[in-house]
Protein backbone atom coordinates (compact mmCIF):
# COMPACT_ATOMS: atom_id res chain seq x y z
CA UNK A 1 111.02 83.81 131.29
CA UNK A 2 111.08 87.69 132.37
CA UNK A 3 108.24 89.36 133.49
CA UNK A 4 107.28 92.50 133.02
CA UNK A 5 108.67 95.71 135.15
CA UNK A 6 108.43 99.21 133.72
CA UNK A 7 112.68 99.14 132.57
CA UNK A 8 112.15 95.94 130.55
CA UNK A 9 108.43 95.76 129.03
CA UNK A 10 109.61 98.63 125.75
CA UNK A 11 112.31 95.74 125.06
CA UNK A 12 109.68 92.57 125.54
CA UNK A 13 106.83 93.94 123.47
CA UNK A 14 109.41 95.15 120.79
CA UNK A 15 110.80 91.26 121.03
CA UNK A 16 106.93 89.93 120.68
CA UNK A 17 106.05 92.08 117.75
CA UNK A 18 109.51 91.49 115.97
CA UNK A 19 108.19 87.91 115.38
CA UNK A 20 105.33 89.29 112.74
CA UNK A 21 105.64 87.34 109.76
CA UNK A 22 105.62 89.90 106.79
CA UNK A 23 109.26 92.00 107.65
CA UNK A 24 107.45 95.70 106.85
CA UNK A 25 104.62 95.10 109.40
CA UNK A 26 107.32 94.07 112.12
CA UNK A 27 109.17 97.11 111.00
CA UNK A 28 105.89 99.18 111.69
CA UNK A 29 104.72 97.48 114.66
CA UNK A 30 108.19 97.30 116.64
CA UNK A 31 108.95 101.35 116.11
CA UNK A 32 105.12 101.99 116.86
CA UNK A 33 105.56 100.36 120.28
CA UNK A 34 108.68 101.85 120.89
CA UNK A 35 107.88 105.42 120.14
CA UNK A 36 104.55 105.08 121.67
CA UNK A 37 106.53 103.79 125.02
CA UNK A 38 108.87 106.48 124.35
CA UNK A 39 105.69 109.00 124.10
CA UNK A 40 104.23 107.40 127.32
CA UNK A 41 107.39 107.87 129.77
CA UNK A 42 108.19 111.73 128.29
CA UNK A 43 105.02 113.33 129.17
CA UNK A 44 104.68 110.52 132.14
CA UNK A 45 100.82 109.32 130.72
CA UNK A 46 98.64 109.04 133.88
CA UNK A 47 95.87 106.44 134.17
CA UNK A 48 93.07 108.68 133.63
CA UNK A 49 94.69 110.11 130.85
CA UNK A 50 95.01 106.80 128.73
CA UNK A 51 91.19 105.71 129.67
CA UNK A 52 90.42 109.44 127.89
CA UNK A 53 92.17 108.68 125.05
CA UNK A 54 90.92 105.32 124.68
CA UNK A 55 87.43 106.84 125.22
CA UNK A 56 88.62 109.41 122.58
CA UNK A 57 89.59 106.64 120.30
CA UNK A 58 86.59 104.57 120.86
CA UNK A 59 84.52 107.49 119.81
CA UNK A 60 86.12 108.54 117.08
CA UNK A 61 85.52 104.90 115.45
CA UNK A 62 81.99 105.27 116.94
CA UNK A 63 80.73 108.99 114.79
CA UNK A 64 82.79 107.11 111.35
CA UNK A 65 80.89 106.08 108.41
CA UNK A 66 80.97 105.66 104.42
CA UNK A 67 80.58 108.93 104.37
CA UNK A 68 82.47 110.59 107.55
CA UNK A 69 86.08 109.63 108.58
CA UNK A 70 86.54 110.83 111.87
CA UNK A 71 90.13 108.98 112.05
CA UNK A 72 91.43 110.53 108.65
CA UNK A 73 90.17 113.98 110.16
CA UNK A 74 92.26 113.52 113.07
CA UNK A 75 95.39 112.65 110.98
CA UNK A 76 94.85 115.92 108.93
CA UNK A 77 94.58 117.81 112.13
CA UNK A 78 97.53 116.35 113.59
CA UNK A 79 99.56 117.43 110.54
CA UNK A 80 100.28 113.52 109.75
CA UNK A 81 98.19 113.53 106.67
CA UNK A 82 100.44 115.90 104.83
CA UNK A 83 103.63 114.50 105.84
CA UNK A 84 102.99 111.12 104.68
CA UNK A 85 101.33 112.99 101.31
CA UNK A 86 105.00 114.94 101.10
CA UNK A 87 107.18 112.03 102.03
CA UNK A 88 105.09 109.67 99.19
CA UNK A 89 104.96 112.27 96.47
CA UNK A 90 107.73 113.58 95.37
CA UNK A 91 107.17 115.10 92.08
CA UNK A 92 109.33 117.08 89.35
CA UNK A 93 109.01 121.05 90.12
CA UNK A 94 107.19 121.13 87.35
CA UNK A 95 104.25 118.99 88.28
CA UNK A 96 101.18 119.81 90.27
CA UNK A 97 101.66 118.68 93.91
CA UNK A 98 99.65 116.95 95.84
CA UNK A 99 97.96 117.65 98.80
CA UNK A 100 95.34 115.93 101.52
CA UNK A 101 92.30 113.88 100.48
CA UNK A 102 90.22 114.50 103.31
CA UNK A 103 87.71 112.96 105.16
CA UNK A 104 84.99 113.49 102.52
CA UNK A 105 86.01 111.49 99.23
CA UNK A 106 83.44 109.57 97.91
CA UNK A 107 83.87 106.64 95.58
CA UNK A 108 80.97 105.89 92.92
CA UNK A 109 80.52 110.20 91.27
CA UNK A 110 78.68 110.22 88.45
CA UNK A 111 80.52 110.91 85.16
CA UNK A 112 80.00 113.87 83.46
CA UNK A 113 81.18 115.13 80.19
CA UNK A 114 82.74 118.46 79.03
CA UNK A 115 81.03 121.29 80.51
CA UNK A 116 78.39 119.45 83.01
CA UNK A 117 76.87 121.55 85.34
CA UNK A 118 77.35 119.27 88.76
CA UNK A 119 75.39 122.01 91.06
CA UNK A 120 72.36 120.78 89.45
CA UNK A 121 70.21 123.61 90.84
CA UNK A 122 72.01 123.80 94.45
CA UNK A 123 72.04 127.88 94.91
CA UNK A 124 75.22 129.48 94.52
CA UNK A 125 76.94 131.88 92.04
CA UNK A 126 78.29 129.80 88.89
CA UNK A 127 81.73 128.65 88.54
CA UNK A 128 84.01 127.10 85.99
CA UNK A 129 87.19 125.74 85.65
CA UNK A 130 88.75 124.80 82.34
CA UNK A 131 92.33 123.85 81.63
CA UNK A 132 94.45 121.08 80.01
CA UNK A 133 95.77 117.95 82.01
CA UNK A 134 99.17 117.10 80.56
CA UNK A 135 101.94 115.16 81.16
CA UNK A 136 105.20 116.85 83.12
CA UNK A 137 107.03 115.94 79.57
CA UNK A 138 104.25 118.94 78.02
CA UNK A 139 102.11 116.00 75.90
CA UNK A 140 98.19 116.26 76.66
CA UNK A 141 96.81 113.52 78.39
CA UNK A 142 93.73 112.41 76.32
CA UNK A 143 89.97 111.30 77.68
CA UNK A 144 91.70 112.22 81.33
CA UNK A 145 88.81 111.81 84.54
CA UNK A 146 88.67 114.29 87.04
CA UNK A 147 87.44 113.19 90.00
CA UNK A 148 85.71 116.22 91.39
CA UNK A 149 84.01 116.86 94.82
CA UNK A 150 83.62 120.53 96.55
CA UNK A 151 81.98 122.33 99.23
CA UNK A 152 78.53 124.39 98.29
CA UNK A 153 78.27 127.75 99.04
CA UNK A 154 77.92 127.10 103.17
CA UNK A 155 80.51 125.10 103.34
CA UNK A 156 78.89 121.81 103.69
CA UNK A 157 79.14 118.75 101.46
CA UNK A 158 76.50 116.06 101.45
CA UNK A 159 77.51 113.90 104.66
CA UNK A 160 77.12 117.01 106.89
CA UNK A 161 73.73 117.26 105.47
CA UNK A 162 72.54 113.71 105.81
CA UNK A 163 71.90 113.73 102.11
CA UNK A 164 72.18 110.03 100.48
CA UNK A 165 72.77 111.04 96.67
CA UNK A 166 75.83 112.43 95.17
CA UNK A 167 75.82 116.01 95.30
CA UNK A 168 78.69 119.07 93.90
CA UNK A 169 80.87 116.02 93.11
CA UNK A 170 81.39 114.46 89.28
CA UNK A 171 83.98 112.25 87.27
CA UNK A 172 84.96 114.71 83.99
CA UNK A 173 86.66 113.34 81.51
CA UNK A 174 88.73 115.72 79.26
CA UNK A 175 89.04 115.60 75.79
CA UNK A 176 91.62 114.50 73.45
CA UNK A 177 93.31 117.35 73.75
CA UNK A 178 93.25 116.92 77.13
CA UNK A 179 91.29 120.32 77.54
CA UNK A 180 88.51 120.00 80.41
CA UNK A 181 85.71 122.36 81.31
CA UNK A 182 83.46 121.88 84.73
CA UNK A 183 80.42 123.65 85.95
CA UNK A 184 79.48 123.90 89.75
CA UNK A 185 79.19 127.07 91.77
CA UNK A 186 81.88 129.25 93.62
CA UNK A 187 83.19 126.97 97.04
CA UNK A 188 83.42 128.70 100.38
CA UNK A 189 86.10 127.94 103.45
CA UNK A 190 84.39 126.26 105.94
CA UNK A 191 84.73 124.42 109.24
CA UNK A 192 85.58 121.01 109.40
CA UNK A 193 83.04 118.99 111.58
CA UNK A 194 82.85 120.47 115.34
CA UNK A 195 80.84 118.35 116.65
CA UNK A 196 82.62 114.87 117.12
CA UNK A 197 85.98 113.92 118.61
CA UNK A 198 88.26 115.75 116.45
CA UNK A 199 86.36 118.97 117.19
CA UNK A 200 85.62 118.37 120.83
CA UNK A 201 89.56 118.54 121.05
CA UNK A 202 90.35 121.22 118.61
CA UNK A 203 87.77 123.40 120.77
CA UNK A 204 90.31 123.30 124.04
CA UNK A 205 92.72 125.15 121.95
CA UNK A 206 93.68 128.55 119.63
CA UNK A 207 94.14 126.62 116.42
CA UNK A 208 91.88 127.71 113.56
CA UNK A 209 89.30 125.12 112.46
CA UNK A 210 89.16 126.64 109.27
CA UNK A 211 89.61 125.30 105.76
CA UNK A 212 90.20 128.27 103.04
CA UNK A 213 87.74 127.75 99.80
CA UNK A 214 88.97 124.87 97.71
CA UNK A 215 88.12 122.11 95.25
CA UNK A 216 88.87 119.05 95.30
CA UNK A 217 90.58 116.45 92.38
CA UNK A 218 91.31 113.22 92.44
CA UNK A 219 93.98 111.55 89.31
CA UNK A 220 94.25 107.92 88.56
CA UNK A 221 95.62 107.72 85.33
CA UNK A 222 97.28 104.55 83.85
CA UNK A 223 100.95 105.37 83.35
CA UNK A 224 101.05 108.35 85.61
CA UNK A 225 101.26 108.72 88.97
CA UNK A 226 98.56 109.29 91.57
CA UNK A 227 97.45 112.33 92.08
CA UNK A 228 95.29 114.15 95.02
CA UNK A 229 95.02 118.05 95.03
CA UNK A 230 92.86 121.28 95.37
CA UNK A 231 92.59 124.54 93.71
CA UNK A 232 92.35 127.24 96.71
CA UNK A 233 90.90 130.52 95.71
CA UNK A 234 93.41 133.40 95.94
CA UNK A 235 92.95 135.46 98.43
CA UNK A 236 90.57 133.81 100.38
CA UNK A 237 90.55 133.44 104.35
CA UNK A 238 92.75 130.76 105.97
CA UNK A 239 94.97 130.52 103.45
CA UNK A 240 98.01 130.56 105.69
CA UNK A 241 96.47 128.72 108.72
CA UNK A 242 94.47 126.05 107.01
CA UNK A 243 93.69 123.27 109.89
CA UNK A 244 95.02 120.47 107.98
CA UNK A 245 98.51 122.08 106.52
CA UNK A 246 96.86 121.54 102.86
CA UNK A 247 97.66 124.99 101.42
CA UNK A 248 100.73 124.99 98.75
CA UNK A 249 101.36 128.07 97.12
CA UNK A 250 101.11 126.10 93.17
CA UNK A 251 97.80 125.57 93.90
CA UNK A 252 96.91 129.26 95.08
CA UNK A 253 94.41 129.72 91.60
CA UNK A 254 92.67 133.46 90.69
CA UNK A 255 89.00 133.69 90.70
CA UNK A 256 87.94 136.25 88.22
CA UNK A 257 84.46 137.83 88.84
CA UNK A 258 82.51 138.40 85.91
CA UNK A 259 79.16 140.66 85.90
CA UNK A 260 77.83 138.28 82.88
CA UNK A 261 78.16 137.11 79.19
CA UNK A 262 79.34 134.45 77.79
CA UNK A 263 80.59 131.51 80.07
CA UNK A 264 83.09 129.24 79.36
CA UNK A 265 80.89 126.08 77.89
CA UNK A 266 79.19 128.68 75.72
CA UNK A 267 76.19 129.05 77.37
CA UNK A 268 75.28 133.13 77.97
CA UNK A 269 74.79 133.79 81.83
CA UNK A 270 72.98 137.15 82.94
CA UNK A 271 74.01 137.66 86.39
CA UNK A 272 77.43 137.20 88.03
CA UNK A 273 79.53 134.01 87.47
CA UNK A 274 83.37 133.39 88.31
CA UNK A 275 85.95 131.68 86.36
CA UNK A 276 89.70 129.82 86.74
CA UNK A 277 92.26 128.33 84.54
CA UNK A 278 94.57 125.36 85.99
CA UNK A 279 96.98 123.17 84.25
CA UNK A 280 97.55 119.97 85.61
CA UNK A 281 100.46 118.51 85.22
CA UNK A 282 100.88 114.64 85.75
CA UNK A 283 104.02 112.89 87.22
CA UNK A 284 104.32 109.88 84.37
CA UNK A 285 105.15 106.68 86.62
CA UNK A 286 108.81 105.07 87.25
């Protein structure tokens, strides 16, 4: 039997984890060990430097709820998030790209039909989107749900607020047509959370912590692909240093300022209200 000694322990946990029964998870497990040795020996990891990150790690699991995913914020930071997203969708030119979840999808948003106003009273200057959701082949895709969730007009969504309900987040479901129309207020960048793990870390360096303004949507239609993306607002700050690589120029979407009339689910607004137009365009399966 060999023992351990720093030249030979890479090989003998890489032998150990080899022997996992499913052939992907030993393919995972035995380059995870070896790259994390390899990490280990480059920057020649100190003691007190692997109890920190195992403190780091212990605390990041700690501040992680339903609602607040400390460990998929820390992939997004780390760039991870939207290399995985890239290497796992790789759609036609001509269909809408994907880009990051993030750490504050919610399952369970209540469905709301054509034109639904989702602020429900939360302040904020009115906003809608309409558009089509088609197929990359041009055909409409009919009844499609939009899962929707956004930032309010400081930047927070619900979790940050320790609010329990459901709030600037809906399932729309388009018409036949495939034609959609949503009602919430204008989104603003924000921060992502500061004050836990991912944060604490972010703070010891120069890299923005910013997210530009964006909405979220969420796909999952039967015979298309998944799909996870925003609409960012052109023009807005942090477009070209967004802290978790999200931005992609297809999904760069004008806001148009209007001083009042008639919105875009008919209803006659006084006072300022913005609109956009996006087509989505689904990758059909296979």
């Amino acid at each position: 039997m060999a023992y351990a000694t720093e030249d030979n322990i890479t090989d003998l946990a890489v032998e150990r984890w080899a022997t996992a029964e499913d052939p992907r998870l030993a393919e995972l497990m035995t380059g995870l060990v070896t790259h994390l040795h390899d990490f280990a020996r480059e920057v020649r990891l100190t003691e007190q430097e692997w109890i920190t990150a195992m403190g780091w790690l212990a605390a990041t699991g700690q501040i992680s709820d339903e609602k607040r995913e400390e460990f998929i914020l820390a992939s997004d930071v780390l760039g991870l998030s939207m290399l995985v997203v890239q290497m796992n969708n790789r759609f036609a030119a001509d269909a809408t790209p994907a880009t990051v979840l993030g750490p504050f999808h919610i399952d369970g948003s209540p469905a709301a039909p054509y034109g639904w106003d989702m602020s429900d009273g939360i302040d904020g200057i009115p906003f809608f989107i309409t558009g089509a959701v088609r197929s990359t082949t041009g055909a409409p895709v009919p009844n499609a749900v939009l899962d929707v969730w956004q930032a309010d007009a400081d930047g927070n969504y619900e979790s940050q607020l320790g609010i329990e309900e459901a709030r600037l987040r809906a399932k729309y479901q388009a018409r036949e047509d495939g034609t959609y129309c949503l009602r919430s207020i204008v989104p603003r960048g924000y921060a992502i959370p500061m004050d836990g793990p991912v944060g604490d870390l972010i703070s010891r360096t120069e890299i923005s912590y910013f997210r530009p303004a964006h909405i979220h949507f969420l796909f999952e239609e039967p015979g298309f692909e998944r799909l996870v993306t925003h609409l960012f607002a052109e023009g807005t700050e942090y477009l070209d240093d967004d802290v978790v690589f999200g931005t992609k120029a297809e999904l760069i979407t004008r806001f148009v300022q209007h001083d009042g009339g008639v919105a875009p689910d008919g209803t006659t607004i006084d006072g300022p209200f913005v609109t956009a137009e996006y087509d989505f365009a689904l990758q059909p399966e296979g």
